[in-house]
C-alpha atoms as a PDB file:
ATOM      1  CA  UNK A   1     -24.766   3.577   0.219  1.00  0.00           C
ATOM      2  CA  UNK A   2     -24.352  -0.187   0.776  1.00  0.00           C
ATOM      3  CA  UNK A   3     -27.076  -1.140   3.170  1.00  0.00           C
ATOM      4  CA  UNK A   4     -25.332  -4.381   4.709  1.00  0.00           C
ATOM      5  CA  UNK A   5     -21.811  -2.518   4.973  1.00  0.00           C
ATOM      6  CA  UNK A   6     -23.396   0.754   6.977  1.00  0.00           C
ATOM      7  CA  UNK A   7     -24.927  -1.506   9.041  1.00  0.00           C
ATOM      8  CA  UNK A   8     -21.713  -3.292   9.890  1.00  0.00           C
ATOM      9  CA  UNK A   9     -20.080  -0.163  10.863  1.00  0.00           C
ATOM     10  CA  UNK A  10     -22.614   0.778  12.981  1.00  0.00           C
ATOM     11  CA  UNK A  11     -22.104  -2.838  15.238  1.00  0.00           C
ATOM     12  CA  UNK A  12     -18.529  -2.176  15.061  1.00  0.00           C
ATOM     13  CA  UNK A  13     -19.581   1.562  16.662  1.00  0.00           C
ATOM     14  CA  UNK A  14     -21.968   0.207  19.186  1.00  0.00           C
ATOM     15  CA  UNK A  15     -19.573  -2.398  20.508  1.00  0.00           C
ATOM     16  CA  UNK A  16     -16.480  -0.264  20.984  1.00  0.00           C
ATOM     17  CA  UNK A  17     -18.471   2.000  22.773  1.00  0.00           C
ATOM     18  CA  UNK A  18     -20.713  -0.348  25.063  1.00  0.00           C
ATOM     19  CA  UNK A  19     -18.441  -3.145  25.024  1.00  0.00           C
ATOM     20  CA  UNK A  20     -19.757  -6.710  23.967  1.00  0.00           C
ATOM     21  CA  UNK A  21     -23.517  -7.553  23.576  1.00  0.00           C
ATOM     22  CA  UNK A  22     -25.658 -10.280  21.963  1.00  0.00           C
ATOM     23  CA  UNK A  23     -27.120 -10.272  18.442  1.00  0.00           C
ATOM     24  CA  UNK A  24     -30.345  -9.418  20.353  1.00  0.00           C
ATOM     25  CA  UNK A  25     -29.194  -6.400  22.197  1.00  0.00           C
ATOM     26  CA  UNK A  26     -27.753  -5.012  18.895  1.00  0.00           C
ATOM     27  CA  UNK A  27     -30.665  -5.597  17.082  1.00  0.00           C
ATOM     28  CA  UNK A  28     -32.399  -3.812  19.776  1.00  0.00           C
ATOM     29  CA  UNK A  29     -30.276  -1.246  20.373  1.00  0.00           C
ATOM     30  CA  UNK A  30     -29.798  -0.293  16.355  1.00  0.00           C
ATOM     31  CA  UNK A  31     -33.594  -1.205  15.729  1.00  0.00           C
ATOM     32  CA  UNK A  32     -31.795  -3.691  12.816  1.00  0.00           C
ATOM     33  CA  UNK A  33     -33.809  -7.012  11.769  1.00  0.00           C
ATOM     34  CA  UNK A  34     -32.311  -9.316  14.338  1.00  0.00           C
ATOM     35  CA  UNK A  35     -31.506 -11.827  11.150  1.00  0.00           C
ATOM     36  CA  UNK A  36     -29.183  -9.002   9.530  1.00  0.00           C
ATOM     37  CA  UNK A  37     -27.524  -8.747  12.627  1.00  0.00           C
ATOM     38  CA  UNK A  38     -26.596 -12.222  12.874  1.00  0.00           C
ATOM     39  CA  UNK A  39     -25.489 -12.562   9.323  1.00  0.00           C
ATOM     40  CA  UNK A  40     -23.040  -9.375   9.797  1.00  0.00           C
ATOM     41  CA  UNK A  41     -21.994 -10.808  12.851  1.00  0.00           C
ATOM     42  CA  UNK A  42     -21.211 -14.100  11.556  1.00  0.00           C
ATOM     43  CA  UNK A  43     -19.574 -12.711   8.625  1.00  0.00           C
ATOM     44  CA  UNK A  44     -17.058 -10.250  11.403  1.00  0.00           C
ATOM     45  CA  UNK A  45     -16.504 -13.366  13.069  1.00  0.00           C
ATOM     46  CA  UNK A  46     -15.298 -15.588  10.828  1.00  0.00           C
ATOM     47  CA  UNK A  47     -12.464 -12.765   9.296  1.00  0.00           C
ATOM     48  CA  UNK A  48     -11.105 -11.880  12.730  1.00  0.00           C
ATOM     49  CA  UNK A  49     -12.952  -8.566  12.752  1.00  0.00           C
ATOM     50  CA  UNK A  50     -15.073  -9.878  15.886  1.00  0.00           C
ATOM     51  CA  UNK A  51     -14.557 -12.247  18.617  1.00  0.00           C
ATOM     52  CA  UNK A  52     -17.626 -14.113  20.018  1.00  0.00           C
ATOM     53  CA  UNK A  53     -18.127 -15.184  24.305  1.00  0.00           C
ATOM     54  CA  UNK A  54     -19.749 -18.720  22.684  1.00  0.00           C
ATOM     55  CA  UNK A  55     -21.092 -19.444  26.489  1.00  0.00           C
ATOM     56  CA  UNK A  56     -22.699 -16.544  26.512  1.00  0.00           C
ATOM     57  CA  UNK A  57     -23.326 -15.849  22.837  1.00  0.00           C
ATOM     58  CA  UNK A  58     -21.483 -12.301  23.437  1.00  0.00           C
ATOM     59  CA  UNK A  59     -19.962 -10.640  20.322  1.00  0.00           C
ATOM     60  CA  UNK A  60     -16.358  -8.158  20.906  1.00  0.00           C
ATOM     61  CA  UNK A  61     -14.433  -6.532  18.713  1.00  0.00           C
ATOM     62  CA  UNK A  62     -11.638  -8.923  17.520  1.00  0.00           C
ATOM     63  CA  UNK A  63      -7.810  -8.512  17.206  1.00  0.00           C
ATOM     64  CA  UNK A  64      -7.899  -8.020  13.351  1.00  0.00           C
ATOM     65  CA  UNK A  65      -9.348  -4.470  14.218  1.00  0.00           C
ATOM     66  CA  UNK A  66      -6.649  -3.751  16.552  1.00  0.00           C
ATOM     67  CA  UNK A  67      -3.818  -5.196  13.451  1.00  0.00           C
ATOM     68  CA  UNK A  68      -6.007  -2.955  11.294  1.00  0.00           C
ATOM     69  CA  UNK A  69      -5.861  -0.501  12.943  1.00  0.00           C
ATOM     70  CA  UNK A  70      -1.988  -0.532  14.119  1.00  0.00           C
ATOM     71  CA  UNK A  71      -1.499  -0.834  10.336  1.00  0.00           C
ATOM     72  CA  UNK A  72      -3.297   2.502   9.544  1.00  0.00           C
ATOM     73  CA  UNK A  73      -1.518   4.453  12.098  1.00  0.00           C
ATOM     74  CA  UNK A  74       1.853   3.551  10.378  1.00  0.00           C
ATOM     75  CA  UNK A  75       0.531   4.420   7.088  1.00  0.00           C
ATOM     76  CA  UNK A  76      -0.575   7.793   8.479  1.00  0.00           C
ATOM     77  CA  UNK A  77       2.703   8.418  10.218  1.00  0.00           C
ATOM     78  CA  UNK A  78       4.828   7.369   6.871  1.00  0.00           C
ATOM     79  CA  UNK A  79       2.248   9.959   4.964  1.00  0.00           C
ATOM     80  CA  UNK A  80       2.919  12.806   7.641  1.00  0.00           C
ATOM     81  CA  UNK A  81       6.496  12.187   7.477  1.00  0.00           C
ATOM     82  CA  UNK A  82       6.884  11.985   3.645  1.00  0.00           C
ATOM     83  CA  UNK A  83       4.885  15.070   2.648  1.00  0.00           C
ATOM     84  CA  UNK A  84       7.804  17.490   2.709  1.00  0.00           C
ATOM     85  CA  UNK A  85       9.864  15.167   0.493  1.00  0.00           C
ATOM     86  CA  UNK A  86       7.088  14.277  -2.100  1.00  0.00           C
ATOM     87  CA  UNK A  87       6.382  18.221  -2.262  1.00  0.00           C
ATOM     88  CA  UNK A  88       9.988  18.716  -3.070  1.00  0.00           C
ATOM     89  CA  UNK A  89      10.300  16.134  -5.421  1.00  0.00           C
ATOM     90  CA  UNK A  90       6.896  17.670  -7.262  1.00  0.00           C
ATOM     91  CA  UNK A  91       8.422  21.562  -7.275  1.00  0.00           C
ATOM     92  CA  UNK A  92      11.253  20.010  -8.874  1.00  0.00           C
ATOM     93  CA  UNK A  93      10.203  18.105 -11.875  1.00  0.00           C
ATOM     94  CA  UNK A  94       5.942  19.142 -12.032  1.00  0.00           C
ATOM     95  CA  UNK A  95       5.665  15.931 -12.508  1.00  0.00           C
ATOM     96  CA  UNK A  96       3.150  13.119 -10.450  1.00  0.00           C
ATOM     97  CA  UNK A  97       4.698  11.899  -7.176  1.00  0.00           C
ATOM     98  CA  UNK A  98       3.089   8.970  -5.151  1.00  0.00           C
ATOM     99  CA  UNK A  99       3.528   7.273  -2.008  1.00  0.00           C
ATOM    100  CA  UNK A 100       2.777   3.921  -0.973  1.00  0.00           C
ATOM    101  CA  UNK A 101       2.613   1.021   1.138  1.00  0.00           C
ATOM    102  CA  UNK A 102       2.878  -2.440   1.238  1.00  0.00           C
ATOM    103  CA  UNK A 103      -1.203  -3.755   1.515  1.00  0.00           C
ATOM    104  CA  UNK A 104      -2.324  -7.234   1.311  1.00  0.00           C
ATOM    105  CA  UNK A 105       0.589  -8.593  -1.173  1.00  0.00           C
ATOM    106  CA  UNK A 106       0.015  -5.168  -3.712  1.00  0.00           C
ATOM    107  CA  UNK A 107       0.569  -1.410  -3.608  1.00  0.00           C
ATOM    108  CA  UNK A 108      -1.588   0.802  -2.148  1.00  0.00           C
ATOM    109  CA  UNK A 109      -1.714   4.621  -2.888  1.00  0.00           C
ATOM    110  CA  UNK A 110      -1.700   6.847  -0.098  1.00  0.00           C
ATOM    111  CA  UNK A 111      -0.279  10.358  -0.931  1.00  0.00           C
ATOM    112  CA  UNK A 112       0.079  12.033  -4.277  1.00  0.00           C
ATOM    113  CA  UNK A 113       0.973  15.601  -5.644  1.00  0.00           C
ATOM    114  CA  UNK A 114      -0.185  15.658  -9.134  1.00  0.00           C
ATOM    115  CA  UNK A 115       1.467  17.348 -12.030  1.00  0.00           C
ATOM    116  CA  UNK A 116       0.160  20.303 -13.078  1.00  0.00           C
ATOM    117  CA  UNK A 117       0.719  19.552 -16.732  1.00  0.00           C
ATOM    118  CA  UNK A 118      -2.151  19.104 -19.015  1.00  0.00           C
ATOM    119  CA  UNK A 119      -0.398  15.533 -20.181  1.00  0.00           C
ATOM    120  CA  UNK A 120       0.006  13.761 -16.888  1.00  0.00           C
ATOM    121  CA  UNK A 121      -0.680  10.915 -14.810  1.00  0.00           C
ATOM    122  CA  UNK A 122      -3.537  10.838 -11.970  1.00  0.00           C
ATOM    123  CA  UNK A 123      -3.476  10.420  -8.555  1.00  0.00           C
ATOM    124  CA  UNK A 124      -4.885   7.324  -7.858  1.00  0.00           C
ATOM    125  CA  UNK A 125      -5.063   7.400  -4.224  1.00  0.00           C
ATOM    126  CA  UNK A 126      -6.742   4.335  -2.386  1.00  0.00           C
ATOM    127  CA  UNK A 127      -6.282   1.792  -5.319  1.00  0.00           C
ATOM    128  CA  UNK A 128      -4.332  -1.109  -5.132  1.00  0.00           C
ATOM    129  CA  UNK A 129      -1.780  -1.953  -8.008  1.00  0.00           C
ATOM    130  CA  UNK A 130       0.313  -5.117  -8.506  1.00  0.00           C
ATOM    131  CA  UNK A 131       4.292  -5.465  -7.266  1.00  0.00           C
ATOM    132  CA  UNK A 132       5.850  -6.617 -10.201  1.00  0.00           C
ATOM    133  CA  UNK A 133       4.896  -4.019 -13.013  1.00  0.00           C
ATOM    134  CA  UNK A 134       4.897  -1.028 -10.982  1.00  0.00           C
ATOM    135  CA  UNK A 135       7.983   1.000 -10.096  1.00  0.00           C
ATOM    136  CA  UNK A 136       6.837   1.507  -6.303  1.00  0.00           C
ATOM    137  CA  UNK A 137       6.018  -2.263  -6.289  1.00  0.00           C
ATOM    138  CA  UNK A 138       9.468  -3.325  -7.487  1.00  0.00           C
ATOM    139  CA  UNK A 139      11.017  -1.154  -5.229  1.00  0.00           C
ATOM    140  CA  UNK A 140       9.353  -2.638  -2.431  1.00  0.00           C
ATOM    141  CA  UNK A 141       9.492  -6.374  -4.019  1.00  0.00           C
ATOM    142  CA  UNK A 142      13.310  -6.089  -4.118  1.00  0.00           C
ATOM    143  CA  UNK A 143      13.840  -5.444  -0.649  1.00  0.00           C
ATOM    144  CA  UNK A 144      11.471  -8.625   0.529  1.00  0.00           C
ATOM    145  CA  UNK A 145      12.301 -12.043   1.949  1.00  0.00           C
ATOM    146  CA  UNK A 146      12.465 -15.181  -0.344  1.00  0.00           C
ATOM    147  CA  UNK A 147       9.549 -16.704   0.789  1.00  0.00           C
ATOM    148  CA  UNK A 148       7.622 -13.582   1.090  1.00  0.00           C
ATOM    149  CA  UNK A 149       8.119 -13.087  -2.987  1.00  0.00           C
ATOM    150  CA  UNK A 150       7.427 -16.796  -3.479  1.00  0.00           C
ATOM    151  CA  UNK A 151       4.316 -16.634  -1.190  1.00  0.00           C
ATOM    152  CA  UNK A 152       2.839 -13.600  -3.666  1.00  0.00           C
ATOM    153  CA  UNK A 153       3.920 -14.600  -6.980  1.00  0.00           C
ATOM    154  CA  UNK A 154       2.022 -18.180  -5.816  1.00  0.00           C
ATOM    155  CA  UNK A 155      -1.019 -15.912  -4.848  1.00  0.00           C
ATOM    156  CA  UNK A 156      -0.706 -13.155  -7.153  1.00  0.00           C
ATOM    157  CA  UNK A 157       0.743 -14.648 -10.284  1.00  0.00           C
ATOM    158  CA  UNK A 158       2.356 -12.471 -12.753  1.00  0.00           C
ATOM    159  CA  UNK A 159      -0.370 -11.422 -14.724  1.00  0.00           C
ATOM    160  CA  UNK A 160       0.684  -9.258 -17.796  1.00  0.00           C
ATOM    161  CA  UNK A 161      -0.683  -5.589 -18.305  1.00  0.00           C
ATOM    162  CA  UNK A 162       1.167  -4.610 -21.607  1.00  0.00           C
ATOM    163  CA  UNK A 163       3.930  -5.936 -23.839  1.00  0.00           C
ATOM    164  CA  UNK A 164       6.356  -4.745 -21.615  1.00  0.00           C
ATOM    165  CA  UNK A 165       5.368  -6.223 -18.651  1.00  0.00           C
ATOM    166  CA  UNK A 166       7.489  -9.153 -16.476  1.00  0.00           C
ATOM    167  CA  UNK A 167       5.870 -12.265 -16.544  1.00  0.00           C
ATOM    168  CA  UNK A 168       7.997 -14.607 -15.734  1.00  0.00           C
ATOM    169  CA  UNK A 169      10.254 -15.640 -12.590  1.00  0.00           C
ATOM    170  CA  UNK A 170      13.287 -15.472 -14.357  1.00  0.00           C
ATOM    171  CA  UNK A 171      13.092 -12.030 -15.815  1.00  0.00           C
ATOM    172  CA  UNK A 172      11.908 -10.831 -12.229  1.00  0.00           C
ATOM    173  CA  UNK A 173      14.780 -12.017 -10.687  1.00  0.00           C
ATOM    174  CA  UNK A 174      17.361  -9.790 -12.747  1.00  0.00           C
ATOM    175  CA  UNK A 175      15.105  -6.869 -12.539  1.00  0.00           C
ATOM    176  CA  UNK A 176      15.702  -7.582  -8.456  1.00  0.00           C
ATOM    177  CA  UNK A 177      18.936  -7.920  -8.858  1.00  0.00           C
ATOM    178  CA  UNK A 178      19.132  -4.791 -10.550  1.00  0.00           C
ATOM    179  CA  UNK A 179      16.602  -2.786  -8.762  1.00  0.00           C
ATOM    180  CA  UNK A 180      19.396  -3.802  -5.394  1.00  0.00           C
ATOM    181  CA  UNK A 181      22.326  -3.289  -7.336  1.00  0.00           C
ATOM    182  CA  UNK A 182      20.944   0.603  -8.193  1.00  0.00           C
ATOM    183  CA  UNK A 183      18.970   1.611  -5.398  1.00  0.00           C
ATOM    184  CA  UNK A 184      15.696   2.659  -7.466  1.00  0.00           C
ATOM    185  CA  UNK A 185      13.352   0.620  -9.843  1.00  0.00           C
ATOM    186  CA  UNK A 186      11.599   1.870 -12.677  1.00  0.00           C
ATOM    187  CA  UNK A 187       8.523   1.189 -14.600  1.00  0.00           C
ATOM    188  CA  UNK A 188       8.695   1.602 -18.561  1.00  0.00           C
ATOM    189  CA  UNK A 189       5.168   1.097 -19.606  1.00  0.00           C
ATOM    190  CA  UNK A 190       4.988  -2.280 -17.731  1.00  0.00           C
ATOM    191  CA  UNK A 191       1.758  -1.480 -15.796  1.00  0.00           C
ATOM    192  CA  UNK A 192      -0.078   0.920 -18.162  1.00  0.00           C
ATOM    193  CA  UNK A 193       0.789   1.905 -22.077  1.00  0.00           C
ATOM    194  CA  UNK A 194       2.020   5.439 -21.995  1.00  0.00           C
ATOM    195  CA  UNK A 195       3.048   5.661 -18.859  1.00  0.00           C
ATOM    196  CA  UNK A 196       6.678   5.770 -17.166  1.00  0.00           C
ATOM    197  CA  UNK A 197       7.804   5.836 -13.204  1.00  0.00           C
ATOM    198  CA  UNK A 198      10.999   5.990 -11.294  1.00  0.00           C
ATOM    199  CA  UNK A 199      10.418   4.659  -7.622  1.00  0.00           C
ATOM    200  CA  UNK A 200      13.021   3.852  -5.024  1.00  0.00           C
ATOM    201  CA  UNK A 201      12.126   1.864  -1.296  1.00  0.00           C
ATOM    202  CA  UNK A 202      11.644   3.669   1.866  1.00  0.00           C
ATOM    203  CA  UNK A 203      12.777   1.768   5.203  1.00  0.00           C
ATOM    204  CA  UNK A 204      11.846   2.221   8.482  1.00  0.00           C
ATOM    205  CA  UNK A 205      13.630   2.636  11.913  1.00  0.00           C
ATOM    206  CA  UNK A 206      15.006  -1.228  11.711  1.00  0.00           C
ATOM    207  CA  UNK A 207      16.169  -0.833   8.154  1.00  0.00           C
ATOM    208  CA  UNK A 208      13.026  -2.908   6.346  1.00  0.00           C
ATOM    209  CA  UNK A 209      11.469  -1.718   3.093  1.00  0.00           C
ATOM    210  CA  UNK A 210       7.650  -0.353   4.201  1.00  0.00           C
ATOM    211  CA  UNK A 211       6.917   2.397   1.663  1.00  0.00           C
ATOM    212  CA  UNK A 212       8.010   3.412  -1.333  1.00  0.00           C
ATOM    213  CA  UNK A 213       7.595   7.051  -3.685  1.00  0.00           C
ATOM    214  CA  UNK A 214       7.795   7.608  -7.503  1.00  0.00           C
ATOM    215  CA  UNK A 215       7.902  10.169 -10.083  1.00  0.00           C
ATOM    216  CA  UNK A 216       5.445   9.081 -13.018  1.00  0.00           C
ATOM    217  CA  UNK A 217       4.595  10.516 -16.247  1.00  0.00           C
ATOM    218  CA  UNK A 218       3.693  10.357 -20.367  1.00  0.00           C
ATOM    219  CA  UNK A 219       6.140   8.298 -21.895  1.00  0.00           C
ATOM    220  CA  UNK A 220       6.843  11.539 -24.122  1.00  0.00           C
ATOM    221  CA  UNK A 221       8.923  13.170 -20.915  1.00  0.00           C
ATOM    222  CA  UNK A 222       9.726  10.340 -18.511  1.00  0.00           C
ATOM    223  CA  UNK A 223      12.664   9.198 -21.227  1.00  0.00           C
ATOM    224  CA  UNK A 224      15.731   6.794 -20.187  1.00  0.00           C
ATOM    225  CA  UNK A 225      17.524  10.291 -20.156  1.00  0.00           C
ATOM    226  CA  UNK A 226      15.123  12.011 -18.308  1.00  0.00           C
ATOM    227  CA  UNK A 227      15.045   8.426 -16.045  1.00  0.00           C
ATOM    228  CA  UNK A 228      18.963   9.181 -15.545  1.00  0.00           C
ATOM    229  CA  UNK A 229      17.929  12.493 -14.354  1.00  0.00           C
ATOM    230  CA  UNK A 230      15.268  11.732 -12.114  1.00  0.00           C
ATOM    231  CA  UNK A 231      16.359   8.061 -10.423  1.00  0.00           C
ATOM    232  CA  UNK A 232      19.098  10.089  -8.065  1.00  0.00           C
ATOM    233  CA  UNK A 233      16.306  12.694  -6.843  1.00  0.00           C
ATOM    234  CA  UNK A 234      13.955   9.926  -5.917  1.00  0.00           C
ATOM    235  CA  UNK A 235      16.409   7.919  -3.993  1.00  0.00           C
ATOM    236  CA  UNK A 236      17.625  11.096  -2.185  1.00  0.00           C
ATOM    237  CA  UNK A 237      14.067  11.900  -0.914  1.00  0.00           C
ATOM    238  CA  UNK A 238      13.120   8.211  -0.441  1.00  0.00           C
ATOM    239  CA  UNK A 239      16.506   7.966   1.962  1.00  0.00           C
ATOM    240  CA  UNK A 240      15.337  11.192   3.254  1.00  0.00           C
ATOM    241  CA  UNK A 241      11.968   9.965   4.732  1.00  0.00           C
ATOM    242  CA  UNK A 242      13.598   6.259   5.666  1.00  0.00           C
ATOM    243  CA  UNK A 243      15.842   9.009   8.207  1.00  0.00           C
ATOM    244  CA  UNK A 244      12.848  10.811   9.226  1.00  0.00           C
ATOM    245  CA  UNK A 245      11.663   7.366  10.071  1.00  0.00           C
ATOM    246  CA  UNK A 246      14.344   6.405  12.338  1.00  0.00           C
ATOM    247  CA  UNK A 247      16.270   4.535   9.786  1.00  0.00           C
ATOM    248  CA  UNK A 248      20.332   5.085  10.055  1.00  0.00           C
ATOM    249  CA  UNK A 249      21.771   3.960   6.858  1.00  0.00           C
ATOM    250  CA  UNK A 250      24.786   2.312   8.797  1.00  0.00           C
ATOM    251  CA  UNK A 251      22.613  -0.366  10.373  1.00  0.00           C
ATOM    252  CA  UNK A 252      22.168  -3.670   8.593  1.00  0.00           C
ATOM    253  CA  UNK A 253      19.600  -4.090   6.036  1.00  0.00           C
ATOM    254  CA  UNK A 254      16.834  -6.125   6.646  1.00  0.00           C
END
């Protein structure tokens, strides 16, 4: 257990349940050293996470919880909503299925049935992965703005992975253009040697991109063939849970 980050939750627990105090009364009420208190507290403050009364050197909790936590009720809503699909899409091919969401200019993991083969890819649930080497990255990349691309290649970069892997604007821009052009994205040992996907985008009710799903495997099975075979499944289950979301195919895309 980190010491400093238990410690943290624990103010974030005693201020949402007695409302705002000062970095004495926490320290008093937790029995903390009044010194760790004010580091933690500086350290809330300054991301957003707390909001600080500087007249009467009151700490609250800050909006970036609420944005936080807004942002973990939609993931939990797309995960509810996709698990029929995902299951489906597993029973079919016994392959690994995954679900994920835009977080903080990557992927994150939120939902995965794993294949039951002995040769298979993991669930990696909770880890972040880049945009533009993963097939559930791409699929979501595709479907941004302009500047939202520019903003994370700027941040991000296009740091390379394996041989196969896009590094440069150009290239990225086709496999856009493609990825639009067919509905579904796919990633052929671009991210991790050995290792194939087939993703497509998931929208919600006003038609954006906020999720996307893929079938992974060993190279050995996830072939261009067996890509041909699985690309039309994936977008029929992605477009599946974009309805279930309140997304009606014959609005505007966004």
């Amino acid at each position: 257990m980190v010491k400093s980050v238990y410690r943290a939750v624990k103010i974030l627990d005693v201020l949402s349940s007695e409302g705002e105090k000062s970095v004495t009364e926490i320290s008093t009420t937790l029995s903390f050293p009044k010194s760790s208190v004010h580091e933690i507290t500086s350290t809330l403050l300054a991301t957003g996470i707390l909001e600080k009364d500087s007249d009467r050197n009151k700490y609250s909790l800050g909006l970036k919880l609420f944005e936080l936590g807004k942002q973990a009720q939609a993931n939990l809503e797309i995960s509810k909503v996709a698990i029929p699909s995902l299951r489906s899409l597993h029973e079919q091919f016994d392959e690994t299925v995954h679900l994920t969401v835009l977080d903080r200019k990557e992927v994150l993991y939120i939902e995965c049935f794993e294949s039951t083969k002995q040769l298979r890819t993991y669930s990696v649930i909770g880890i972040r992965a880049p945009l533009h080497c993963t097939a559930v990255g791409k699929a979501i990349l595709a479907y941004l703005d302009d500047e939202e691309v520019e903003e994370i290649i700027r941040s991000m970069g296009l740091p390379r992975f394996t041989q196969n892997t896009i590094t440069d604007r150009v290239r990225l821009n086709a496999e856009v253009r493609k990825i639009r052009d067919s509905g579904f994205a796919t990633d052929e040992m671009e991210h991790e040697e050995g290792v194939c996907c087939v993703g497509a985008p998931v929208r919600n009710h006003t038609g954006q991109v906020v999720a996307s799903i893929s079938v992974s495997g060993p190279s050995q099975r996830i072939t261009p063939v067996r890509i041909a075979e699985i690309a039309p499944l994936v977008m029929e289950r992605a477009a599946e849970i974009s309805r279930r979301l309140g997304y009606k195919p014959s609005e505007p895309r966004v």
